[in-house]
C-alpha atoms as a PDB file:
ATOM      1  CA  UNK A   1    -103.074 124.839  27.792  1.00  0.00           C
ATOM      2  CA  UNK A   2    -106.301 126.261  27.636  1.00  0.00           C
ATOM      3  CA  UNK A   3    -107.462 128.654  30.146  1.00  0.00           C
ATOM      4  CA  UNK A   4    -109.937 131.185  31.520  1.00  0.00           C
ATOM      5  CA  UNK A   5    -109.733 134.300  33.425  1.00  0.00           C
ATOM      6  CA  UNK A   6    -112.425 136.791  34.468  1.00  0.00           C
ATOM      7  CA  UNK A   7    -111.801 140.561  35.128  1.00  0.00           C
ATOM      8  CA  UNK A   8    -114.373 142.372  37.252  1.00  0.00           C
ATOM      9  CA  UNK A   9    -114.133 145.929  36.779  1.00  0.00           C
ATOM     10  CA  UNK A  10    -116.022 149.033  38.223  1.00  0.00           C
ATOM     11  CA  UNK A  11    -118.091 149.476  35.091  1.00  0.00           C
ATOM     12  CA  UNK A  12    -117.682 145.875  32.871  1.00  0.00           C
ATOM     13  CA  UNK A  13    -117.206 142.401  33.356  1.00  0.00           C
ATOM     14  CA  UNK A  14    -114.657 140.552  30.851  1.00  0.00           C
ATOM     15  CA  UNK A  15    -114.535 137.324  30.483  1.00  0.00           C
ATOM     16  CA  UNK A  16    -111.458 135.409  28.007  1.00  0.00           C
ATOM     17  CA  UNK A  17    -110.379 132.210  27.514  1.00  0.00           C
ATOM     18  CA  UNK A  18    -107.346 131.566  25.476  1.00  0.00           C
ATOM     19  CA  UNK A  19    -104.990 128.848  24.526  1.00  0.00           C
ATOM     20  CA  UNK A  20    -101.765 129.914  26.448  1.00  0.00           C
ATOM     21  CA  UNK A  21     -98.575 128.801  25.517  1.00  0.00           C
ATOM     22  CA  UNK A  22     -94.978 129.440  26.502  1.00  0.00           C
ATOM     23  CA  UNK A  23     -95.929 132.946  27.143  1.00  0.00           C
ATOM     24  CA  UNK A  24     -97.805 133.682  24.406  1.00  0.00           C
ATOM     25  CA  UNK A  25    -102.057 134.159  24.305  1.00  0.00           C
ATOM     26  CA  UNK A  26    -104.330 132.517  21.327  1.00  0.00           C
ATOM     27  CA  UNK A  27    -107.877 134.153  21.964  1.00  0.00           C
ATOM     28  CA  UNK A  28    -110.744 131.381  21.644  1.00  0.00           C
ATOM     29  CA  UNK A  29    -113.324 133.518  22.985  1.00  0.00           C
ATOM     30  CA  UNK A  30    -114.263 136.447  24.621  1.00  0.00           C
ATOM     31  CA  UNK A  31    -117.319 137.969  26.514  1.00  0.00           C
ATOM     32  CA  UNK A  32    -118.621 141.302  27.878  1.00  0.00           C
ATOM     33  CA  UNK A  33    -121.243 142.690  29.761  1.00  0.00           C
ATOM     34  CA  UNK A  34    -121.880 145.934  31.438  1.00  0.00           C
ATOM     35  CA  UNK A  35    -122.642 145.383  35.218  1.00  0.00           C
ATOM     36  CA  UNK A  36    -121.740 148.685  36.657  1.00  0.00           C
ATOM     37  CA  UNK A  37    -120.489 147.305  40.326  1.00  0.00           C
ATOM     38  CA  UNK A  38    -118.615 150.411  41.279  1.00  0.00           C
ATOM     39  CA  UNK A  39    -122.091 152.560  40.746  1.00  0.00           C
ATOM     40  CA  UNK A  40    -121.998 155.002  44.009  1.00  0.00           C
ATOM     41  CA  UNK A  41    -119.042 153.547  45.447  1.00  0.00           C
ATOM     42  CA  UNK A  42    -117.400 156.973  45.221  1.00  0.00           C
ATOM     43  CA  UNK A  43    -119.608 158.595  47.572  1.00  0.00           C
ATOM     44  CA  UNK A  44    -121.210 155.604  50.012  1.00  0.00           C
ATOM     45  CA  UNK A  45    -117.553 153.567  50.208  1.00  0.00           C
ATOM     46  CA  UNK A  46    -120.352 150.492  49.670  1.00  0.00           C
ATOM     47  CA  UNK A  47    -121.025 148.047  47.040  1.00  0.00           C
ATOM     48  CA  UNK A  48    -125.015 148.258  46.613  1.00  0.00           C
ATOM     49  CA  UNK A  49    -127.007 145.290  47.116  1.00  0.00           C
ATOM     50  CA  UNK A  50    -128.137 145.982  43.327  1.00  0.00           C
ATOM     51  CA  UNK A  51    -125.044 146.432  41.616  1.00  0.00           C
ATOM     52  CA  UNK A  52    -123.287 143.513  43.614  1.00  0.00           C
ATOM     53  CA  UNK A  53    -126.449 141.310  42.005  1.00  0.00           C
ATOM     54  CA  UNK A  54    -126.122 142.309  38.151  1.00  0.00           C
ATOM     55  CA  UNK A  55    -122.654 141.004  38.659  1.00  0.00           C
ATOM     56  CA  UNK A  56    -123.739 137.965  40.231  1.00  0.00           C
ATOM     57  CA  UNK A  57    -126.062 137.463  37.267  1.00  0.00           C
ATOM     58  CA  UNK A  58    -122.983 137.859  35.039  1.00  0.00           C
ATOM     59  CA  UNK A  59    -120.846 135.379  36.823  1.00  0.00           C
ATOM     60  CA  UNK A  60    -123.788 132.871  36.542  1.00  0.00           C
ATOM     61  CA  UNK A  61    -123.716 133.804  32.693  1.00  0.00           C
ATOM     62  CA  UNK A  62    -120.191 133.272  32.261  1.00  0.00           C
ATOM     63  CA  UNK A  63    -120.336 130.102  34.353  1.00  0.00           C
ATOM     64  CA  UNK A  64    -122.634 128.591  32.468  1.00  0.00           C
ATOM     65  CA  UNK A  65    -120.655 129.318  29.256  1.00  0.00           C
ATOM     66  CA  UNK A  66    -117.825 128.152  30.376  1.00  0.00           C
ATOM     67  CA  UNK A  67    -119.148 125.012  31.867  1.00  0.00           C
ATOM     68  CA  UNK A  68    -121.108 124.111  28.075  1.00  0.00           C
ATOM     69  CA  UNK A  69    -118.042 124.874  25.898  1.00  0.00           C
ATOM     70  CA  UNK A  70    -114.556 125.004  28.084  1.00  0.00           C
ATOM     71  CA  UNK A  71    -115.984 122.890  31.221  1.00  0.00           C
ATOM     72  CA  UNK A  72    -111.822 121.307  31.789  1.00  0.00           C
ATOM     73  CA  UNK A  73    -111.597 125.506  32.746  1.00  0.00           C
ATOM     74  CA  UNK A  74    -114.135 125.968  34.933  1.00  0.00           C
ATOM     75  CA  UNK A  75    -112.748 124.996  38.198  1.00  0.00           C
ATOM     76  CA  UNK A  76    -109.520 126.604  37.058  1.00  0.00           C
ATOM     77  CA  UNK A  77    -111.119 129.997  36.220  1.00  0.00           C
ATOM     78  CA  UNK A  78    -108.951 133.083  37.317  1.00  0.00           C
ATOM     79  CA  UNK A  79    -111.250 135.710  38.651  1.00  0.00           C
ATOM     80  CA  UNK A  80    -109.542 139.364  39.784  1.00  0.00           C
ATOM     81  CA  UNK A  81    -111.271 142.406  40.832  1.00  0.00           C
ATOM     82  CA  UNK A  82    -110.155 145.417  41.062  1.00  0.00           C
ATOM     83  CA  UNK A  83    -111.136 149.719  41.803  1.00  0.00           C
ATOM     84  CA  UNK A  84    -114.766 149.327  42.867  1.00  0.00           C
ATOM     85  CA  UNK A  85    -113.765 146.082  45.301  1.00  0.00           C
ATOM     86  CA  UNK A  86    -110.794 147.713  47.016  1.00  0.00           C
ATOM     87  CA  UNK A  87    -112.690 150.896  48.179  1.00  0.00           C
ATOM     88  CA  UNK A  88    -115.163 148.790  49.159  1.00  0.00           C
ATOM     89  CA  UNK A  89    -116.165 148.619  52.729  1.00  0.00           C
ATOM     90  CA  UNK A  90    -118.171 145.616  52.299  1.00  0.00           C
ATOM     91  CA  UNK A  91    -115.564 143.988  50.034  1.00  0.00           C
ATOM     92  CA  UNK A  92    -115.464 140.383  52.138  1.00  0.00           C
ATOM     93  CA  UNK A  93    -119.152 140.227  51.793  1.00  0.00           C
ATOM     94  CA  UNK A  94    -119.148 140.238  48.018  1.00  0.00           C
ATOM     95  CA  UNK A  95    -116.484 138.374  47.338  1.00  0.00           C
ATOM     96  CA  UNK A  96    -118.213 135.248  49.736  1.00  0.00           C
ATOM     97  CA  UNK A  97    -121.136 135.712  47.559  1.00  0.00           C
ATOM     98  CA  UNK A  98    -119.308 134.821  44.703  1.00  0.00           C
ATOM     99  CA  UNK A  99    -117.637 131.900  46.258  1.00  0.00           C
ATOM    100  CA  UNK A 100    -120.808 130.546  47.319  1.00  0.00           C
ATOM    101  CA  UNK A 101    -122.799 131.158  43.587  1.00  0.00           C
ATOM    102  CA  UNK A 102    -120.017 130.125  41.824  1.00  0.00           C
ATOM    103  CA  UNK A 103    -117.261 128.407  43.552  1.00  0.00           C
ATOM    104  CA  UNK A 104    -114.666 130.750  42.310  1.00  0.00           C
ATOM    105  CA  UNK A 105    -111.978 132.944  44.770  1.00  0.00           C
ATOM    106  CA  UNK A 106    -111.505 136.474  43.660  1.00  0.00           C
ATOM    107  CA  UNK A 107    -107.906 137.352  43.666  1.00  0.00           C
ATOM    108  CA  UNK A 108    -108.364 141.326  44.761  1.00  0.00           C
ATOM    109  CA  UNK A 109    -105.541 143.476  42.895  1.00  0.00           C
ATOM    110  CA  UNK A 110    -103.696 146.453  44.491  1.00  0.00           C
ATOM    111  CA  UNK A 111    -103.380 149.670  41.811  1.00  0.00           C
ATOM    112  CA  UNK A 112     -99.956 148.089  41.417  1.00  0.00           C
ATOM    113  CA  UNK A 113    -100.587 144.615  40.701  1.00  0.00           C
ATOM    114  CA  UNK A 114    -103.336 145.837  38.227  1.00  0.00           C
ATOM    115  CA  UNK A 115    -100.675 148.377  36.761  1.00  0.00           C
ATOM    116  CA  UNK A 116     -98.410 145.049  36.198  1.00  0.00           C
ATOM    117  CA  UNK A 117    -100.729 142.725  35.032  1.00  0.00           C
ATOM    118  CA  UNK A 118    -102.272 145.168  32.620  1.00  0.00           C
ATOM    119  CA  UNK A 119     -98.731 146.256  31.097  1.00  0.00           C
ATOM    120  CA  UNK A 120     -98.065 142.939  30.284  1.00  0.00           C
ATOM    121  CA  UNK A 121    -101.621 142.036  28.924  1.00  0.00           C
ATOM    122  CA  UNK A 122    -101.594 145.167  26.906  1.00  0.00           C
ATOM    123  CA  UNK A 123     -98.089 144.390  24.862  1.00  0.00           C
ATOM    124  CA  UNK A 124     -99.333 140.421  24.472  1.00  0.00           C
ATOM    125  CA  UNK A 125    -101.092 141.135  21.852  1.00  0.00           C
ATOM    126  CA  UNK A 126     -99.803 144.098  19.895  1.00  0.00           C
ATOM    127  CA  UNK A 127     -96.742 143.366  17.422  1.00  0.00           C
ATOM    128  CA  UNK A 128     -93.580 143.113  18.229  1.00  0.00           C
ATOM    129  CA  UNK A 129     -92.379 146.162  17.118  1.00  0.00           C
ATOM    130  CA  UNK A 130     -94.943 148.255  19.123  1.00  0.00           C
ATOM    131  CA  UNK A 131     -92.800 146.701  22.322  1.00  0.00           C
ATOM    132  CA  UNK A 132     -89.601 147.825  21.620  1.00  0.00           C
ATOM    133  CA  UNK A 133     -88.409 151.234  23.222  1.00  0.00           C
ATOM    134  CA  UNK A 134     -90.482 153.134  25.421  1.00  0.00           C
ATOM    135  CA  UNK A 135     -93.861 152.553  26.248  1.00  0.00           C
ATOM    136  CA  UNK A 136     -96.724 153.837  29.114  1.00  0.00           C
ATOM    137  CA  UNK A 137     -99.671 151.560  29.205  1.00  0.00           C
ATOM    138  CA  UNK A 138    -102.796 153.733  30.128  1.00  0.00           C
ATOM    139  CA  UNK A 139    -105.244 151.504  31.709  1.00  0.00           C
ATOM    140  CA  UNK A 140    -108.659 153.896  32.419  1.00  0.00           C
ATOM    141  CA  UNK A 141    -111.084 152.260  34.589  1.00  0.00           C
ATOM    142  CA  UNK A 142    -114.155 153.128  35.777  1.00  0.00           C
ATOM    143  CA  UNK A 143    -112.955 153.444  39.098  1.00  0.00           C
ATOM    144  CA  UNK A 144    -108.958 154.189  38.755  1.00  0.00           C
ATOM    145  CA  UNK A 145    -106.707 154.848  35.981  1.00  0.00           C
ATOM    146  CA  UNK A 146    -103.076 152.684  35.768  1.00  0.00           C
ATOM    147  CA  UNK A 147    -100.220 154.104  34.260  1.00  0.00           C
ATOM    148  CA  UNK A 148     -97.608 151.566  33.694  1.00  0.00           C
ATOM    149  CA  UNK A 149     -93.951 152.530  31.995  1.00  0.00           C
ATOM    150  CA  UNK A 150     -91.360 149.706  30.322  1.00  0.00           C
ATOM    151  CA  UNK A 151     -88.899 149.675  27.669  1.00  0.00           C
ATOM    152  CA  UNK A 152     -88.440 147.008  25.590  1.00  0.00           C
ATOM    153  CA  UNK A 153     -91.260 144.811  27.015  1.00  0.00           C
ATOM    154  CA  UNK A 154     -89.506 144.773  30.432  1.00  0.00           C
ATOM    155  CA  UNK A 155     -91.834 146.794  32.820  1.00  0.00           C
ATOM    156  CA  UNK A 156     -89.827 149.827  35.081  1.00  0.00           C
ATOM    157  CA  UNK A 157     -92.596 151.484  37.426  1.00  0.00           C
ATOM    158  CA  UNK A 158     -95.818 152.325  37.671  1.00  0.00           C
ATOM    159  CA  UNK A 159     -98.666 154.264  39.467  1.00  0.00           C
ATOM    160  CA  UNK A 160    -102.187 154.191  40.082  1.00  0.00           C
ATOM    161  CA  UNK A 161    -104.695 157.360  40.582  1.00  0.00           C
ATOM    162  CA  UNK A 162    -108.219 157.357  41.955  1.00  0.00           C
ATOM    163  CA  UNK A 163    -109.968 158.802  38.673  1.00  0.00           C
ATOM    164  CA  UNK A 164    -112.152 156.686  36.244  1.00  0.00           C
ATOM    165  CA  UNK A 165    -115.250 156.981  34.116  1.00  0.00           C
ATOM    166  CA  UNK A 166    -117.940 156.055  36.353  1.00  0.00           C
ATOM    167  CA  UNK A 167    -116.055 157.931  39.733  1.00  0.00           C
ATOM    168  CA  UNK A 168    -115.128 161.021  37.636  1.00  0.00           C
ATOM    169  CA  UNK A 169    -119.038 161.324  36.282  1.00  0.00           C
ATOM    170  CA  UNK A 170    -120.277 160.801  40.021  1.00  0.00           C
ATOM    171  CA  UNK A 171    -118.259 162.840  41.562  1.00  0.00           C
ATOM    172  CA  UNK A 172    -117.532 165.765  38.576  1.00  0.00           C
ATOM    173  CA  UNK A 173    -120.280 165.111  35.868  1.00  0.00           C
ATOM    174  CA  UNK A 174    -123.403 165.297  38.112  1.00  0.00           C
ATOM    175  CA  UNK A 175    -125.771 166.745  35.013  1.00  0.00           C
ATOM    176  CA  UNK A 176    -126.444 165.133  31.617  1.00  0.00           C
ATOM    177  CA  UNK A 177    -125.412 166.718  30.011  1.00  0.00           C
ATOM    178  CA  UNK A 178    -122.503 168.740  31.814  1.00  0.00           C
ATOM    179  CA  UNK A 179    -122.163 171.924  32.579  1.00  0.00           C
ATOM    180  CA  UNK A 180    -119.218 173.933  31.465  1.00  0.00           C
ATOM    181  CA  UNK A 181    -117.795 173.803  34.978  1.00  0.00           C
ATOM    182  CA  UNK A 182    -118.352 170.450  35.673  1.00  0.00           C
ATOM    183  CA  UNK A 183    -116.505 169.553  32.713  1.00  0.00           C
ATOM    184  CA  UNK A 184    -113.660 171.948  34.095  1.00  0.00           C
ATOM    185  CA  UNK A 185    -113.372 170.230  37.238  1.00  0.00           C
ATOM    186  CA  UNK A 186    -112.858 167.107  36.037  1.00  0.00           C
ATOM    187  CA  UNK A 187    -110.151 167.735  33.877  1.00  0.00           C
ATOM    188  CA  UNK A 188    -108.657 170.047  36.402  1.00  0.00           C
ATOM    189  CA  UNK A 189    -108.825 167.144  38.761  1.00  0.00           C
ATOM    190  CA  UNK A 190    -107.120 164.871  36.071  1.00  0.00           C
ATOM    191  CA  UNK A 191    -104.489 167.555  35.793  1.00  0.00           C
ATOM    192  CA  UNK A 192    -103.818 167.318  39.275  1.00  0.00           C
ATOM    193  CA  UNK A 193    -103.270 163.769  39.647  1.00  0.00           C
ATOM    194  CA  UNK A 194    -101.153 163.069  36.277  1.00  0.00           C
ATOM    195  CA  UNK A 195     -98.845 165.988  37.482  1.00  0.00           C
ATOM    196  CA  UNK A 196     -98.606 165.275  41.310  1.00  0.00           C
ATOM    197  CA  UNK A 197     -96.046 162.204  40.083  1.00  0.00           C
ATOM    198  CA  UNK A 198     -92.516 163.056  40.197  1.00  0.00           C
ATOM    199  CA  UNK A 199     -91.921 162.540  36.495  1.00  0.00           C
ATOM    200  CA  UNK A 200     -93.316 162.242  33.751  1.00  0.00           C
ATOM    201  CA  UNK A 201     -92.931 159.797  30.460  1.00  0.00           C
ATOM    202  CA  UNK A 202     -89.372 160.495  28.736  1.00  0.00           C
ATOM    203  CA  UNK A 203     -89.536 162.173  24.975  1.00  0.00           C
ATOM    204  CA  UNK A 204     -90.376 159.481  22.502  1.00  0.00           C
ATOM    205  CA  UNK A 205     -92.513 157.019  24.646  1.00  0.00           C
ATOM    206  CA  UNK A 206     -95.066 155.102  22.708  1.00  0.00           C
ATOM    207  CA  UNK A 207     -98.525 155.411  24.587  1.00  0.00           C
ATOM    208  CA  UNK A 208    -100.717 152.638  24.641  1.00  0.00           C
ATOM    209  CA  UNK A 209    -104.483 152.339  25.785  1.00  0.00           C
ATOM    210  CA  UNK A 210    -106.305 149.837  26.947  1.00  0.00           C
ATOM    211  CA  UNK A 211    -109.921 149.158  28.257  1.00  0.00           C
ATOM    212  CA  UNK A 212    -113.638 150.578  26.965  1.00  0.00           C
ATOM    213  CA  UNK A 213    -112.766 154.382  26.648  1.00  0.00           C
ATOM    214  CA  UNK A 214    -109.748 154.176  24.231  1.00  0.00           C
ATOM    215  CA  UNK A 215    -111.070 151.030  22.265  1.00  0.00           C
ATOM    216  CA  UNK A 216    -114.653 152.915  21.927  1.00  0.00           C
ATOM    217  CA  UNK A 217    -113.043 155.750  20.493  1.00  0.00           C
ATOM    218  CA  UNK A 218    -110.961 153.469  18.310  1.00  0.00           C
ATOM    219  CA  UNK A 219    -114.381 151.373  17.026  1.00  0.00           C
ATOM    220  CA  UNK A 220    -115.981 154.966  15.990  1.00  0.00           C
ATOM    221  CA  UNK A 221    -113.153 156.162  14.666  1.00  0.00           C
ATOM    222  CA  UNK A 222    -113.043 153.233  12.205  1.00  0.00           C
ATOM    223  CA  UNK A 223    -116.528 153.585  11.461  1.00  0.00           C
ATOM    224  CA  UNK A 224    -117.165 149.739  12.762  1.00  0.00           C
ATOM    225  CA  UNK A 225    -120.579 147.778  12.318  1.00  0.00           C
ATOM    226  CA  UNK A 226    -119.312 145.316  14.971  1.00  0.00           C
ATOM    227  CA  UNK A 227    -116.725 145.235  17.732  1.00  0.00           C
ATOM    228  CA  UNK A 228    -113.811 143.799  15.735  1.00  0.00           C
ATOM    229  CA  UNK A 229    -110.280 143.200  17.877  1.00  0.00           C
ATOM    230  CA  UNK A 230    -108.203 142.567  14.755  1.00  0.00           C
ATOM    231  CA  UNK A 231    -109.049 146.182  13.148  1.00  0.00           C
ATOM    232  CA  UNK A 232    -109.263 148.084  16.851  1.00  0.00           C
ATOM    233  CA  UNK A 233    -105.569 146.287  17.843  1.00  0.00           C
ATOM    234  CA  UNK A 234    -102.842 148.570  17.375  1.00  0.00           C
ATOM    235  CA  UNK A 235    -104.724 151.353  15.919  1.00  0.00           C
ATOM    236  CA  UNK A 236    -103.825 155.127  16.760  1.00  0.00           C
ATOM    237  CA  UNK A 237    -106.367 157.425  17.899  1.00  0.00           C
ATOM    238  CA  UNK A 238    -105.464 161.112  17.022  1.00  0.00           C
ATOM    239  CA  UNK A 239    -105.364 163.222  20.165  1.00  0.00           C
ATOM    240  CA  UNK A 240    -107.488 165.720  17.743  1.00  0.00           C
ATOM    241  CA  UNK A 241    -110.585 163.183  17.635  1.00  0.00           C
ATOM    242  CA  UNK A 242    -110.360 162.688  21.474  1.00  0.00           C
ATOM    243  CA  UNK A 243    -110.835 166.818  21.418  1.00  0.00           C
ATOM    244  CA  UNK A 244    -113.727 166.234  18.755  1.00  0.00           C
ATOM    245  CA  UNK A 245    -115.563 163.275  20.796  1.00  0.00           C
ATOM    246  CA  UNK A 246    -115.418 165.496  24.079  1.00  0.00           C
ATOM    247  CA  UNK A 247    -116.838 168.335  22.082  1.00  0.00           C
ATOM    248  CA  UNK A 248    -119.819 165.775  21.051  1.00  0.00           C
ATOM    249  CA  UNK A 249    -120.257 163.705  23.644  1.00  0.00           C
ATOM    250  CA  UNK A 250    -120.799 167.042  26.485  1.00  0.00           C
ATOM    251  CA  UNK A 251    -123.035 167.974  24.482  1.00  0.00           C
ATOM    252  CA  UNK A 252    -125.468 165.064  24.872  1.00  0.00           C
ATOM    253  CA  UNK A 253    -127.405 162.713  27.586  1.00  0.00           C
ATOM    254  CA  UNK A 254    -125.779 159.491  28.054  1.00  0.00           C
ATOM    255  CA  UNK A 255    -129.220 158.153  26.508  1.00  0.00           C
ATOM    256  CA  UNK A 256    -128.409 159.803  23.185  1.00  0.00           C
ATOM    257  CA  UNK A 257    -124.828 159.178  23.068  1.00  0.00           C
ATOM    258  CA  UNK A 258    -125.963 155.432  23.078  1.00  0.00           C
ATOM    259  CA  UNK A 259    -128.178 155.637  20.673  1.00  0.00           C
ATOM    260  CA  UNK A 260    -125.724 157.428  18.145  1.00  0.00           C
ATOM    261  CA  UNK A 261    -123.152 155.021  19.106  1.00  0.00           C
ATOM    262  CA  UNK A 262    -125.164 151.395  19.981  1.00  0.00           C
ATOM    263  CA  UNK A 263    -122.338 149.223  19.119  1.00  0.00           C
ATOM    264  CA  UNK A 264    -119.738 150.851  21.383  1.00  0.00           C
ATOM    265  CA  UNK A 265    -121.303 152.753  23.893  1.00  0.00           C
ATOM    266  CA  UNK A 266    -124.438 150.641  25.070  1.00  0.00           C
ATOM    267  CA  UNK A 267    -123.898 150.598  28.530  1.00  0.00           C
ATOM    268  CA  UNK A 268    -121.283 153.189  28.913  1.00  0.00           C
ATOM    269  CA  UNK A 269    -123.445 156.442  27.169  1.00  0.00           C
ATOM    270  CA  UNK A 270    -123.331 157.583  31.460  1.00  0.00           C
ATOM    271  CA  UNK A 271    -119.949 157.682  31.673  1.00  0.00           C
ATOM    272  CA  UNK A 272    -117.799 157.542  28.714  1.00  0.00           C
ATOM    273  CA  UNK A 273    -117.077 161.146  28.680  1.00  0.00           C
ATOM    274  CA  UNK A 274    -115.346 161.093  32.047  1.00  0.00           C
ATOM    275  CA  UNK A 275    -113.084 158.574  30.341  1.00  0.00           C
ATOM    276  CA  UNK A 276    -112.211 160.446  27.470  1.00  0.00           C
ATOM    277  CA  UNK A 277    -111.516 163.475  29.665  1.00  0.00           C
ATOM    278  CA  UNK A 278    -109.185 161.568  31.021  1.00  0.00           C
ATOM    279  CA  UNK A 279    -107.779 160.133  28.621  1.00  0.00           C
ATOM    280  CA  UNK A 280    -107.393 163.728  26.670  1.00  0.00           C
ATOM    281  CA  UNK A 281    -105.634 164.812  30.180  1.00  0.00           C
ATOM    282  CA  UNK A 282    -103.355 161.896  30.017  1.00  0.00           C
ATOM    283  CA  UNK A 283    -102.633 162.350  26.359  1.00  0.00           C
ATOM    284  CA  UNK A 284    -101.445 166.245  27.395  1.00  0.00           C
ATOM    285  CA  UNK A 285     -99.664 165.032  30.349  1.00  0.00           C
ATOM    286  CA  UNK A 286     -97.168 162.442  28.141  1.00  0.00           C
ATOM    287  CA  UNK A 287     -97.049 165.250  25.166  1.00  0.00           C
ATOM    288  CA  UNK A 288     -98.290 162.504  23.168  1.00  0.00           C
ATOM    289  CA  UNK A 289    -100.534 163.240  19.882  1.00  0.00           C
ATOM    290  CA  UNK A 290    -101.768 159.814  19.550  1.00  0.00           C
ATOM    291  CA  UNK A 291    -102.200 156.684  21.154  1.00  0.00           C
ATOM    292  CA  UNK A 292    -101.783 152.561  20.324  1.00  0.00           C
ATOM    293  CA  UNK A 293    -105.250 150.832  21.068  1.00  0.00           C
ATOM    294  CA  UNK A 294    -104.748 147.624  22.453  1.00  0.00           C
ATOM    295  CA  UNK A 295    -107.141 144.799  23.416  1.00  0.00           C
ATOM    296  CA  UNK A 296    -105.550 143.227  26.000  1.00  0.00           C
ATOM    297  CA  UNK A 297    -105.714 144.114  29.486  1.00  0.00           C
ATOM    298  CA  UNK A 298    -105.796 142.521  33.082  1.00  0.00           C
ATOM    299  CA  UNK A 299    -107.610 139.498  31.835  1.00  0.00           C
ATOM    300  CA  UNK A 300    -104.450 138.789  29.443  1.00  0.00           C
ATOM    301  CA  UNK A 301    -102.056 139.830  31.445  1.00  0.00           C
ATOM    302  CA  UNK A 302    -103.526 137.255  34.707  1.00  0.00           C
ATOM    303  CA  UNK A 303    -103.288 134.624  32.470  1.00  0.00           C
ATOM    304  CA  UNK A 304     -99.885 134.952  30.946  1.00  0.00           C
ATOM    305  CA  UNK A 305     -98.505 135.914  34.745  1.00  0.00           C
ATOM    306  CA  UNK A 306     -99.966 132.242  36.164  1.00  0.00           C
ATOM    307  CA  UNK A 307     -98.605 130.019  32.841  1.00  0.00           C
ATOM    308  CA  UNK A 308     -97.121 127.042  34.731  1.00  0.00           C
END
């Protein structure tokens, strides 16, 4: 059956449709856009008038898509938001716009749910043999960051933190670039939150990434002209390049960190080095020296979780 699901994030908007069958996910197509809803969040607790309308403009987009190639999905359409929506204040507000512009409810995830439906988005498309054993799906946001833990596909626990690429550069990364000790107290934050849980991933677990931080890195590291899923699925990114990137990327305005890297980092120049700080943190924290990029995520996992 063919069907559509929509993940609204605190930096990007996904959008996937996919022919889902008996658990499994064929990708027909796949959008993204850049909407930044969760900008100022951090600090306000509100979602601002102009932020909550780029993603109304996306919606519209999608929509329309939808409607001229998949239009037996439209009404059907799974929509989920997550970070930037929870810590809302005027969450109930937002959401009723969207019902109203484009007839679709927003199922709101907890840091749970999202840790759940991510792990199970994330394996769906990696090979088979990445599943077995061990694994901790890393999910960084732009608002939180999930850590999920399975073995053998079968998901065991999971926890959610309050740090993500666009909170982390409001709240830490206030210059562009950084200063030395702005860059400190980020990871130092990071630190803080990975090792506050009461354990951490057993020797030998398989880390796998998901979202625009670890499959950015993944695209450069390849050297891509174009954003290409097939090559970027199930590649390992060297906790040595994540140290490189860092020393690059805090080196340079967000402005120029797009324009050295327009095909990945359009959009995300701002904020992708509170990301990879993270993710470097996170790498540390599970003594891992690389990490699986996957290309599924929440929008994967929604689908696969409502296959009736």
């Amino acid at each position: 059956m063919i069907r559509a699901s929509i993940d609204i994030g605190t930096n990007s908007a996904l959008l996937l449709v996919a022919d889902v069958k008996s658990g499994r996910l064929t990708v027909l197509h796949e959008e993204q856009r850049i909407p930044r809803l969760g900008q100022g969040v951090d600090e306000s607790g509100m979602l601002s008038a102009a932020a909550q309308q780029r993603v109304l403009a996306v919606l519209k987009d999608y929509h329309a898509i939808l409607k001229s190639r998949f239009n037996e999905v439209v009404s059907d359409t799974i929509v989920t938001a997550t970070s930037a929506v929870r810590d809302a204040a005027n969450r109930s507000e937002f959401l009723d716009h969207i019902k109203n512009t484009t007839g679709w409810n927003v199922t709101l995830l907890s840091g749970e749910e999202e840790a759940q439906v991510t792990y199970r988005g994330a394996l769906s498309v990696l090979e088979k043999e990445n599943q077995n054993g061990r694994v901790a799906v890393v999910d960084i946001g732009g608002g939180s960051t999930e850590i999920a833990f399975g073995r053998e596909g079968v998901l065991r626990e999971f926890i959610s933190h309050n740090m993500g690429s666009v909170r982390f550069t409001e709240r830490f990364l206030k210059d562009s670039p950084p200063s030395g000790p702005q860059v400190g107290e980020a990871l130092a934050e990071a630190r803080k939150l990975l090792y506050g849980w009461k354990e951490r991933p057993a020797a030998g677990t398989e880390l796998v990434g998901v979202a625009g931080t670890v499959t950015s890195l993944a695209g450069i590291d390849l050297g891509l002209k174009k954003y290409d899923p097939a090559k970027i699925n199930g590649f390992k990114v060297q906790r040595s390049f994540v140290e490189t990137m860092i020393d690059e990327f805090r080196s340079l305005t967000g402005d120029e960190i797009e324009k050295r890297y327009p095909v990945f980092l359009q959009g995300r120049g701002e904020v992708i080095l509170g990301g990879v700080l993270i993710l470097l943190e996170s790498m540390k924290w599970a003594e891992c020296e690389t990490i699986t990029v996957s290309t599924g995520g929440i929008r994967h996992g929604i689908l696969l979780e409502n296959d009736h």
